[in-house]
Protein backbone atom coordinates (compact mmCIF):
# COMPACT_ATOMS: atom_id res chain seq x y z
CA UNK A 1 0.74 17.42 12.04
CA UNK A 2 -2.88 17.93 13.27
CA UNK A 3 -3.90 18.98 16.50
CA UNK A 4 -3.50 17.19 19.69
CA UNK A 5 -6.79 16.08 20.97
CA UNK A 6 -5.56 13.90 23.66
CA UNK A 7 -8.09 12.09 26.14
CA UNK A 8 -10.67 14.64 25.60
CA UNK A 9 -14.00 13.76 26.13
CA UNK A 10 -16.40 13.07 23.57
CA UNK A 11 -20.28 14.43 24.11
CA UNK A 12 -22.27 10.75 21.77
CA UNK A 13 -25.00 11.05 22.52
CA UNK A 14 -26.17 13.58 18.91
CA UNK A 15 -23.79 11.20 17.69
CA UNK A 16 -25.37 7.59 17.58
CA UNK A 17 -22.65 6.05 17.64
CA UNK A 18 -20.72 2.95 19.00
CA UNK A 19 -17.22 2.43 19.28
CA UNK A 20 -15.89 -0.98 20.72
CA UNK A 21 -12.05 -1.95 21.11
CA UNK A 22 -11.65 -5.76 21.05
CA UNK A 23 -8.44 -7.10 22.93
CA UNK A 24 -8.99 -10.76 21.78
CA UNK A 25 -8.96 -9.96 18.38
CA UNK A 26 -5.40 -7.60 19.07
CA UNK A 27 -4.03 -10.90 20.63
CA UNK A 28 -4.46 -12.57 17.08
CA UNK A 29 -0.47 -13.63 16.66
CA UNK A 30 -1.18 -13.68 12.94
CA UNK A 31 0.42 -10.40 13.13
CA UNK A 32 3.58 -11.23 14.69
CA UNK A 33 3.81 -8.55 18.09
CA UNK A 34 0.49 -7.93 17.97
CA UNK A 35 -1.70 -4.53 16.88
CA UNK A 36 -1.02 -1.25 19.09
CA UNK A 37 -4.54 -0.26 19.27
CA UNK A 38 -7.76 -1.76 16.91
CA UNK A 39 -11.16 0.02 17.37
CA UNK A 40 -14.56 -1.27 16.15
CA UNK A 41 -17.03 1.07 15.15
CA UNK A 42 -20.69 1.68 14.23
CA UNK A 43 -22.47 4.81 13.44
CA UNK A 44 -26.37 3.74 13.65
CA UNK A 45 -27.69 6.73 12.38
CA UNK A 46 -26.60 6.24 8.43
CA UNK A 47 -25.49 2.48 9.18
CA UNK A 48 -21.51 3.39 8.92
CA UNK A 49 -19.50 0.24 10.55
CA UNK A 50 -15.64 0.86 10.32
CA UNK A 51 -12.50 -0.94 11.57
CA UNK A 52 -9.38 1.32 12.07
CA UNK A 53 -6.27 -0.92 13.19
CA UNK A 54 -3.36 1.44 14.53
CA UNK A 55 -0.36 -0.92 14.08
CA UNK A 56 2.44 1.03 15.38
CA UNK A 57 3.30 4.65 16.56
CA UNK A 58 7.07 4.81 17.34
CA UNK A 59 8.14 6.71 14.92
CA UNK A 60 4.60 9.03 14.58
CA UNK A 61 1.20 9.22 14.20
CA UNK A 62 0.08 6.04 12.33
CA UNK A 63 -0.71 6.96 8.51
CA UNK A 64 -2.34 4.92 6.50
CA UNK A 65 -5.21 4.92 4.12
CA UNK A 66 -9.31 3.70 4.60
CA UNK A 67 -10.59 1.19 2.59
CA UNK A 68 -14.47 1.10 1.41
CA UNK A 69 -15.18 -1.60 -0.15
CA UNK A 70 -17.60 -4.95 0.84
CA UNK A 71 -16.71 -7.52 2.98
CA UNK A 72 -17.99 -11.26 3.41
CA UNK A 73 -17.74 -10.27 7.58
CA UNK A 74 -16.58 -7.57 9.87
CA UNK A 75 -14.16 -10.09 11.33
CA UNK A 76 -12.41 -10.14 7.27
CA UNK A 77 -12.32 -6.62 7.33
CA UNK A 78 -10.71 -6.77 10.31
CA UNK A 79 -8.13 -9.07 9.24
CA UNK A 80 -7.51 -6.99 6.62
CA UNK A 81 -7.26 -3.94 8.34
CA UNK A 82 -4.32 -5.20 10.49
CA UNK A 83 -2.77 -7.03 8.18
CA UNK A 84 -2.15 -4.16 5.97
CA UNK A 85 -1.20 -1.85 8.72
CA UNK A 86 1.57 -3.95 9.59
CA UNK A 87 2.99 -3.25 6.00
CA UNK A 88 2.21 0.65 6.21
CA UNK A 89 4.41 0.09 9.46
CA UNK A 90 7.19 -1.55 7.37
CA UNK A 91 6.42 0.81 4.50
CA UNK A 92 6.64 4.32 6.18
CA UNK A 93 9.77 2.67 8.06
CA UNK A 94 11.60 1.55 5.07
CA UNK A 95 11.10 5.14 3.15
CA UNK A 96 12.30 6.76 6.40
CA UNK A 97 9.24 9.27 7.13
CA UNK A 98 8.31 10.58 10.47
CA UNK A 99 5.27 8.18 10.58
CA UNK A 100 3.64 4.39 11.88
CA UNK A 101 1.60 2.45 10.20
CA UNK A 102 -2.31 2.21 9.84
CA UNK A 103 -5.07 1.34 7.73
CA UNK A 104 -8.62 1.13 8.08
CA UNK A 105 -11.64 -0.03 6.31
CA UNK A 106 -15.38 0.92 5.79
CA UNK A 107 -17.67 -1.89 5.10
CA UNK A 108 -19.75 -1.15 2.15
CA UNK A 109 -23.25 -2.39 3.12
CA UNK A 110 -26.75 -1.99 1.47
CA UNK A 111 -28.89 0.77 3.71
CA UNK A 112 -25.95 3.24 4.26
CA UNK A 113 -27.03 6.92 4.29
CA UNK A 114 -25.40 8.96 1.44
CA UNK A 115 -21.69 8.51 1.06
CA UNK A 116 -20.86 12.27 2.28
CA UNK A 117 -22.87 10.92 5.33
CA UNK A 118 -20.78 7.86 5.63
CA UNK A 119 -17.66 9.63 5.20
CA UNK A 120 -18.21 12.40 8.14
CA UNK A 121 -19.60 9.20 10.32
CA UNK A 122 -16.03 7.56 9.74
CA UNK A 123 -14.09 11.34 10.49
CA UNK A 124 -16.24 10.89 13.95
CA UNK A 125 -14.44 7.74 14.35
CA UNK A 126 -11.27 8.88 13.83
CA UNK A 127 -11.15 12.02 15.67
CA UNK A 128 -11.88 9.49 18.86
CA UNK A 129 -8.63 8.44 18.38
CA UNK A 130 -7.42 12.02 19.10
CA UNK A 131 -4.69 12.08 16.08
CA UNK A 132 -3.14 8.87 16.68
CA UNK A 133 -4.09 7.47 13.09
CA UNK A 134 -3.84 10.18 9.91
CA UNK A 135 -6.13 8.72 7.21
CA UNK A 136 -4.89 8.07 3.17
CA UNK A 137 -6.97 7.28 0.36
CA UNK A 138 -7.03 3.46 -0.54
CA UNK A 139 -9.71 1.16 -2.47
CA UNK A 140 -12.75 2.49 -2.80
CA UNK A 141 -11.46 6.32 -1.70
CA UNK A 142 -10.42 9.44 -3.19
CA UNK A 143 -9.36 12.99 -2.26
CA UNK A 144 -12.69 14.13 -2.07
CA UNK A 145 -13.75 11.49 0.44
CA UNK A 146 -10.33 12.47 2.73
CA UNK A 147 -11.54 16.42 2.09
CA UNK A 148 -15.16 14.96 3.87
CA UNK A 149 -13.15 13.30 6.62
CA UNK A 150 -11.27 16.28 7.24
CA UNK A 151 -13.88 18.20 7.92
CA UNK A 152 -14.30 16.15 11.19
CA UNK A 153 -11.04 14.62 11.41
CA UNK A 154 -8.50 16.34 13.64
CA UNK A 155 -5.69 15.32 10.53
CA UNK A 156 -5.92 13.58 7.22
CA UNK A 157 -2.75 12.89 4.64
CA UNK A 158 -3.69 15.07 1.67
CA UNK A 159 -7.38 16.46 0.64
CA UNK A 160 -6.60 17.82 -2.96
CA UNK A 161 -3.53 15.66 -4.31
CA UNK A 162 -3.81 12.09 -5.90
CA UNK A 163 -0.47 10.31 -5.05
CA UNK A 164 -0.58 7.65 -7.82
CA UNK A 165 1.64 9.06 -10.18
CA UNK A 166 3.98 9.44 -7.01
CA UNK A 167 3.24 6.02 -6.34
CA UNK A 168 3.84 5.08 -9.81
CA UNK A 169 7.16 6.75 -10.44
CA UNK A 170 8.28 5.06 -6.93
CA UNK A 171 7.76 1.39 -8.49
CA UNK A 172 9.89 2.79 -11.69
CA UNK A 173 12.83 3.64 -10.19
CA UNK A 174 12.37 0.17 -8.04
CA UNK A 175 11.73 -1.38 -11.37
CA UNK A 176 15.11 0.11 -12.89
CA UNK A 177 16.98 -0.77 -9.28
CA UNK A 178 15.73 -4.36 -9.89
CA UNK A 179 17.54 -4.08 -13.33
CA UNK A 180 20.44 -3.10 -12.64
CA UNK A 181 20.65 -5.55 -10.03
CA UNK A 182 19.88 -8.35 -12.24
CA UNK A 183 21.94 -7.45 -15.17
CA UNK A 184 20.22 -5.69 -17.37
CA UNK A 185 21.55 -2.39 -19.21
CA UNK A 186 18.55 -0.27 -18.75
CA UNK A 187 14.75 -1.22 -19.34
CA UNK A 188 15.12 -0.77 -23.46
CA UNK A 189 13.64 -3.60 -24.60
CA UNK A 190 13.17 -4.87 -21.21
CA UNK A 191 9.33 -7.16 -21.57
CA UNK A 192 7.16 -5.55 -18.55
CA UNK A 193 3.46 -7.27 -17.97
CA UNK A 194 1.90 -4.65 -15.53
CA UNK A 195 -1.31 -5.95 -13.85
CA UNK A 196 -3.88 -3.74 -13.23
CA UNK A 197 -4.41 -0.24 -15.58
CA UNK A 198 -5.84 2.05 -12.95
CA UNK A 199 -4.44 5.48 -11.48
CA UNK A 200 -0.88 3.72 -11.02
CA UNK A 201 -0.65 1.14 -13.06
CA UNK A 202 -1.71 3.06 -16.32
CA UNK A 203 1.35 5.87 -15.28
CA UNK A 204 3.63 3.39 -14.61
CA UNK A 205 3.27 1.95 -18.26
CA UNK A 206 3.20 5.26 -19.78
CA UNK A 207 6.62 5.99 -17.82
CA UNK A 208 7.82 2.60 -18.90
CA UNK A 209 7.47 3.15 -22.44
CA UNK A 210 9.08 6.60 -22.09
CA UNK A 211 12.07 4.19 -20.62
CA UNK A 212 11.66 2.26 -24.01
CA UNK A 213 10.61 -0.93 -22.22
CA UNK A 214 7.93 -2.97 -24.01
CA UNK A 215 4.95 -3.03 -22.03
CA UNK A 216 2.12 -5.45 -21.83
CA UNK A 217 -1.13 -4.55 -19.74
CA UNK A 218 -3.99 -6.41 -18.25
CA UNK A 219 -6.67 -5.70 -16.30
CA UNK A 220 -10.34 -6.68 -15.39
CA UNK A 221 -11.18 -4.15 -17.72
CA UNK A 222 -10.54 -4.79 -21.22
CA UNK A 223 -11.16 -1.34 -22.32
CA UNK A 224 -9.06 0.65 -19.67
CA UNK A 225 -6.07 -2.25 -20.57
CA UNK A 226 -6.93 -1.73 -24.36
CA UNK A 227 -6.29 2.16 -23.16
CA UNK A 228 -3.75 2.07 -21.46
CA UNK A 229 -2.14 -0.39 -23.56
CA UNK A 230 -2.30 2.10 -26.86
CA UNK A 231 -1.33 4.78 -24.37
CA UNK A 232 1.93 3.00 -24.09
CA UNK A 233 2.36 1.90 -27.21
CA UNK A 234 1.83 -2.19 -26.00
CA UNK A 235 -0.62 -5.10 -25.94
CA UNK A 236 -3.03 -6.18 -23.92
CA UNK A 237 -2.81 -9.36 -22.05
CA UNK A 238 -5.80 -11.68 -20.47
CA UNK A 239 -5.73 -11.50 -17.11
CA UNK A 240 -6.17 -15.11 -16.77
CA UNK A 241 -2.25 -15.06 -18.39
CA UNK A 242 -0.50 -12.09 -16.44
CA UNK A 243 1.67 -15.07 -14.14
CA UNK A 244 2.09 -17.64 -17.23
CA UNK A 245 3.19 -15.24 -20.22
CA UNK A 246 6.78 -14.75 -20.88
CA UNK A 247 8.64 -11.20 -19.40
CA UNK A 248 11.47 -9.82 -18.26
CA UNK A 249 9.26 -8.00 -15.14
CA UNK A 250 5.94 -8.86 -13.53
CA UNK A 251 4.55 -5.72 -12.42
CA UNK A 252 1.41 -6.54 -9.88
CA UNK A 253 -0.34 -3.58 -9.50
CA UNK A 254 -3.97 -4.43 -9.01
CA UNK A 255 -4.53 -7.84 -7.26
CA UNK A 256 -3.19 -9.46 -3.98
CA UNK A 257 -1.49 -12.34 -3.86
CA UNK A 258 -0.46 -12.75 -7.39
CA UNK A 259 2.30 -14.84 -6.30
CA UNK A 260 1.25 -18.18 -4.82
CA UNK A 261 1.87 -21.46 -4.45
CA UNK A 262 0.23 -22.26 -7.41
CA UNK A 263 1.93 -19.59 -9.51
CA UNK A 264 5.65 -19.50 -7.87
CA UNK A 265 7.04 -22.08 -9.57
CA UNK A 266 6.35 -21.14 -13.09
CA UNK A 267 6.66 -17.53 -13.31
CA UNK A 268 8.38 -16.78 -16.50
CA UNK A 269 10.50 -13.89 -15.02
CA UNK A 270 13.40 -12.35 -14.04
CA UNK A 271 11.87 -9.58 -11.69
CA UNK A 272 8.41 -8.86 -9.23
CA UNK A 273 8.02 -5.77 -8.72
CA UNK A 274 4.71 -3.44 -8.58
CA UNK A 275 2.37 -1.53 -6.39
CA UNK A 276 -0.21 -3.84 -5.42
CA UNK A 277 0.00 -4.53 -1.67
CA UNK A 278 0.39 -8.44 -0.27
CA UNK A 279 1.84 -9.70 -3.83
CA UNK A 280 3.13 -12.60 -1.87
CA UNK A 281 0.31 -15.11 -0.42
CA UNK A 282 2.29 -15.79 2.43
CA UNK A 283 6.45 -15.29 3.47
CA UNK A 284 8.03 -18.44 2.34
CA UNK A 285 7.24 -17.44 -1.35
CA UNK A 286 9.99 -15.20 -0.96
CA UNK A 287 12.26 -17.88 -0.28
CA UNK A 288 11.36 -19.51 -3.34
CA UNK A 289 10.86 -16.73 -5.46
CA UNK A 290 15.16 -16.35 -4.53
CA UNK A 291 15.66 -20.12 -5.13
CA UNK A 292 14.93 -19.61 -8.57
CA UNK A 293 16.90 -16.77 -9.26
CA UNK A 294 13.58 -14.21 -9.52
CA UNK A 295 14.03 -10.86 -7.95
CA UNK A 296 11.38 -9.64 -5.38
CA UNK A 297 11.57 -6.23 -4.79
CA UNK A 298 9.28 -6.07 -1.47
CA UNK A 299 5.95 -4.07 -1.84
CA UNK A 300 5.98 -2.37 0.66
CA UNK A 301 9.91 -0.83 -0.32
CA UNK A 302 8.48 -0.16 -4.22
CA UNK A 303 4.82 1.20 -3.41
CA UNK A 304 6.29 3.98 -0.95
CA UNK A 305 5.99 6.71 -3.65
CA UNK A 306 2.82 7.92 -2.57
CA UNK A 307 3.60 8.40 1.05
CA UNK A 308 6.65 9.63 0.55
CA UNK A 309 4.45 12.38 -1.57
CA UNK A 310 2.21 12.81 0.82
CA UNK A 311 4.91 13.50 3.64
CA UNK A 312 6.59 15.87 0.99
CA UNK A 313 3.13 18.19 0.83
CA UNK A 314 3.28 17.89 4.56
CA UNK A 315 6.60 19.23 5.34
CA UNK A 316 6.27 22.00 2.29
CA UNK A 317 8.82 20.48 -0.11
CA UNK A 318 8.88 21.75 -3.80
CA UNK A 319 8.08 19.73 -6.46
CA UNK A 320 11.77 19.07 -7.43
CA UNK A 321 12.30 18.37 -3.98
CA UNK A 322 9.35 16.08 -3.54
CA UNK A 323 10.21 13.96 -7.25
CA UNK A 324 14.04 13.53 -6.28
CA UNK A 325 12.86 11.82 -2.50
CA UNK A 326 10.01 9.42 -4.46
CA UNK A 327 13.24 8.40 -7.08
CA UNK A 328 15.66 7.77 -3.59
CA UNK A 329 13.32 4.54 -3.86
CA UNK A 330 15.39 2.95 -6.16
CA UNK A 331 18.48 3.85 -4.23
CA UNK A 332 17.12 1.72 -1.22
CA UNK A 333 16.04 -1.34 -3.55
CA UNK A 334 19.23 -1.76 -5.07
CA UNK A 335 21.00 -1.15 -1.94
CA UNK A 336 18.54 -3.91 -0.13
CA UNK A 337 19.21 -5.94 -2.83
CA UNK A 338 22.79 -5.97 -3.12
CA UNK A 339 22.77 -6.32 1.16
CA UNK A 340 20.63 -9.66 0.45
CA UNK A 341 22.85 -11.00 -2.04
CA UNK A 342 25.62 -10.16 0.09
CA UNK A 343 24.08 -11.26 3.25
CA UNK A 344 22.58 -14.76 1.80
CA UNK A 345 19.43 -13.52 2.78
CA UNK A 346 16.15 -12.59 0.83
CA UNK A 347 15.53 -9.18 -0.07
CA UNK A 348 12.10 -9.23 2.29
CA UNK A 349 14.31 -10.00 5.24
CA UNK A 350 16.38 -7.24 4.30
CA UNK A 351 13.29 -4.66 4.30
CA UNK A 352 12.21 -6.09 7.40
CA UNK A 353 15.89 -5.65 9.66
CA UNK A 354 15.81 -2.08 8.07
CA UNK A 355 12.48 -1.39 9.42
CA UNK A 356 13.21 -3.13 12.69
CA UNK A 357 16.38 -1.06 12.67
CA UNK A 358 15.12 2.42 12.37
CA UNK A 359 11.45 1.19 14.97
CA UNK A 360 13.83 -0.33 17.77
CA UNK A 361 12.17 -3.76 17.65
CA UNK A 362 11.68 -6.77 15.28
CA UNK A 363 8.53 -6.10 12.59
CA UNK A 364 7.77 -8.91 10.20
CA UNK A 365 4.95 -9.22 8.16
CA UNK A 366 2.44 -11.51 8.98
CA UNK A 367 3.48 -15.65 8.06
C-alpha cells in the first residue's frame, strides 16, 4: 500500500486551494448507514472542483476509481459519488480483497486549466486524505491520468495497466455461472445482446464468441458496435431495442439503469448480467426481476474483474495467478445464486449478507 501520511499538515497556501467536508450532506440516509468521510474540493488556480466520497474503510484503504465527466450540479456529482462508493464497498467485499469502497468525481467545466493541470490539482486532493482513498480509473479516466495523480498522490490502483479485459473476463465467467444456474449447457448458441462496445464490452463479445455464443452489440456508436459486432462475428442492434429484442442474456455494459420500471416487465430474457454499474434503477427491481424467473447476477459481484486485477498487480501475482482469481467470479455467482434459490431470497440480498458478513455490519445499496 502507499505511504502513511497520517494527520500531517498541509502548507495551501502555493496551493489555492479549498477543501470543505459537508456533514449534512453525509447524513443523506439515501445511502443506508451513511458515508465514512465525503470531502468537497476546489482548486482555484486551474478551476479543478472534485468530490471524493470515502464510503467505508474496514477492511482497507477505500479503492475506487474518479470520474471526469460533466455534471448538471456539484450536489449530482455528489450523489453520484456516494452512491457508487457504496457499491465499490459491496464490490471489493464480495471479491474478498483487502480493500473499502470509494469513488470520486471531477466535474468537467468550461475554463479548466489543461487536463495534466487538473489531474495533479485532484492528486492534491487526495493526498489530504493521507491514503485513506486509493484512486481507479472510471468514466472519463485512463492510466495516464492515474500515472498524473500519482505523481502527487501518496497511492493510486495501477498507472500502466487497463483492467477492462480483467473486467471483461470477470462478467464471462458470471455470464457462464448464470448459465449453468439457469439450465443451460454452456453459452453455444446461447443469444447475448451486450450494451455498450467500449474497452469491456467489445472483449467481452469477442470472448463470447470464442464461447460460441451468438452475440448482438449496441452502442451509441454505430461504428464501434458495427466493429465490434464483425469482431465477434454478430449484429448490431439499435440501442433504442437492447431491453425489447429477444435473448437468452442482457449484458449492460455501458448505461445505468437499464432495468427500470418501464423496462422490467418485458425483458425478453433469461439472464442480466454485465459490467455497467447501477443496472437496477432502484432495489425492488430485483424482486421482480426474480418474480419472473430472470436471473440477476448483481453488478457489483460480475464487474469485480478489474479490481480483483488491480489487487493482483498489487500483491505481485503472476499472470496465471492473477486470470485464475478474476475466473473465481463465477464460482461466487453460482454459489450466490444457488444460496438465493435455496434461501427464497434474491440473489442481491445474497451479495449484500456476504458483504455484511465479511465488513461486520449490514451494507445495502442505496433504495
Amino acid at each position: 500500500m502507499g505511504q502513511d501520511t497520517g494527520n500531517r499538515a498541509q502548507d495551501t497556501g502555493n496551493r489555492a486551494q479549498d477543501t470543505d467536508r459537508s456533514d449534512d450532506l453525509n447524513d443523506d440516509q439515501t445511502i443506508p448507514g451513511g458515508t465514512e468521510q465525503l470531502v468537497l474540493c476546489r482548486d482555484r488556480a486551474t478551476g479543478t472542483r472534485a468530490v471524493i466520497a470515502v464510503d467505508d474503510t474496514t477492511l482497507g484503504p477505500a479503492l475506487g476509481g474518479v470520474r471526469y465527466v460533466r455534471y448538471p450540479a456539484e450536489a449530482a456529482a455528489v450523489a453520484e459519488a456516494r452512491r457508487l462508493a457504496r457499491g465499490m464497498t459491496l464490490k471489493n467485499a464480495c471479491a474478498d480483497i483487502p480493500y473499502g469502497g470509494g469513488k470520486s468525481v471531477i466535474l468537467l467545466e468550461d475554463g479548466q486549466g489543461p487536463r495534466e493541470q487538473v489531474m495533479e490539482a485532484f492528486g492534491r486532493f487526495v493526498d489530504r486524505l493521507g491514503g485513506a482513498y486509493v484512486p481507479g480509473v472510471d468514466m472519463g479516466t485512463d492510466v495516464e491520468d492515474l500515472a498524473v495523480i500519482g505523481k502527487v498522490a501518496p497511492d493510486v490502483s495501477c498507472d500502466h495497466v487497463d483492467p477492462s479485459p480483467y473486467t471483461a473476463l470477470g462478467v464471462l465467467a458470471s455470464i457462464e455461472a448464470a448459465a449453468r444456474v439457469a439450465g443451460f449447457d454452456g453459452l453455444r448458441g446461447l443469444r447475448v445482446v451486450v450494451q455498450g462496445a467500449g474497452h469491456v464490452g467489445g472483449t467481452l463479445a469477442r470472448l463470447l464468441a470464442e464461447r460460441s455464443a451468438d452475440v448482438l452489440v449496441a452502442d451509441v456508436s454505430t461504428d464501434r458496435a458495427a466493429e465490434a459486432a464483425a469482431a465477434a462475428g454478430g449484429a448490431v442492434v439499435p440501442v433504442d431495442e437492447v431491453t425489447t429484442t429477444p435473448c437468452d442474456v442482457l449484458a449492460p455494459c455501458a448505461a445505468a439503469r437499464v432495468v427500470n420500471d418501464a423496462t422490467v416487465d418485458g425483458l425478453p430474457c433469461r439472464i442480466v448480467a454485465g459490467a455497467a454499474n447501477d443496472v437496477l434503477a432502484h432495489r425492488q427491481l430485483d424482486g421482480r426481476l426474480a418474480e419472473r424467473g430472470i436471473l440477476y447476477v448483481p453488478d457489483f459481484v460480475a464487474n469485480a474483474g478489474g479490481v480483483v486485477q488491480i489487487h493482483a498487480g498489487r500483491a505481485g501475482w503472476d499472470e496465471a495467478g492473477t486470470e485464475a482469481a478474476v475466473l473465481r467470479i463465477g464460482e461466487r455467482v453460482e454459489a450466490m445464486l444457488r444460496r438465493a434459490s435455496a434461501e427464497g431470497c434474491t440473489p442481491l440480498e445474497v451479495a449484500e449478507r456476504v458483504a455484511s458478513e465479511r465488513i461486520g455490519r449490514t451494507v445495502r445499496i442505496p433504495a
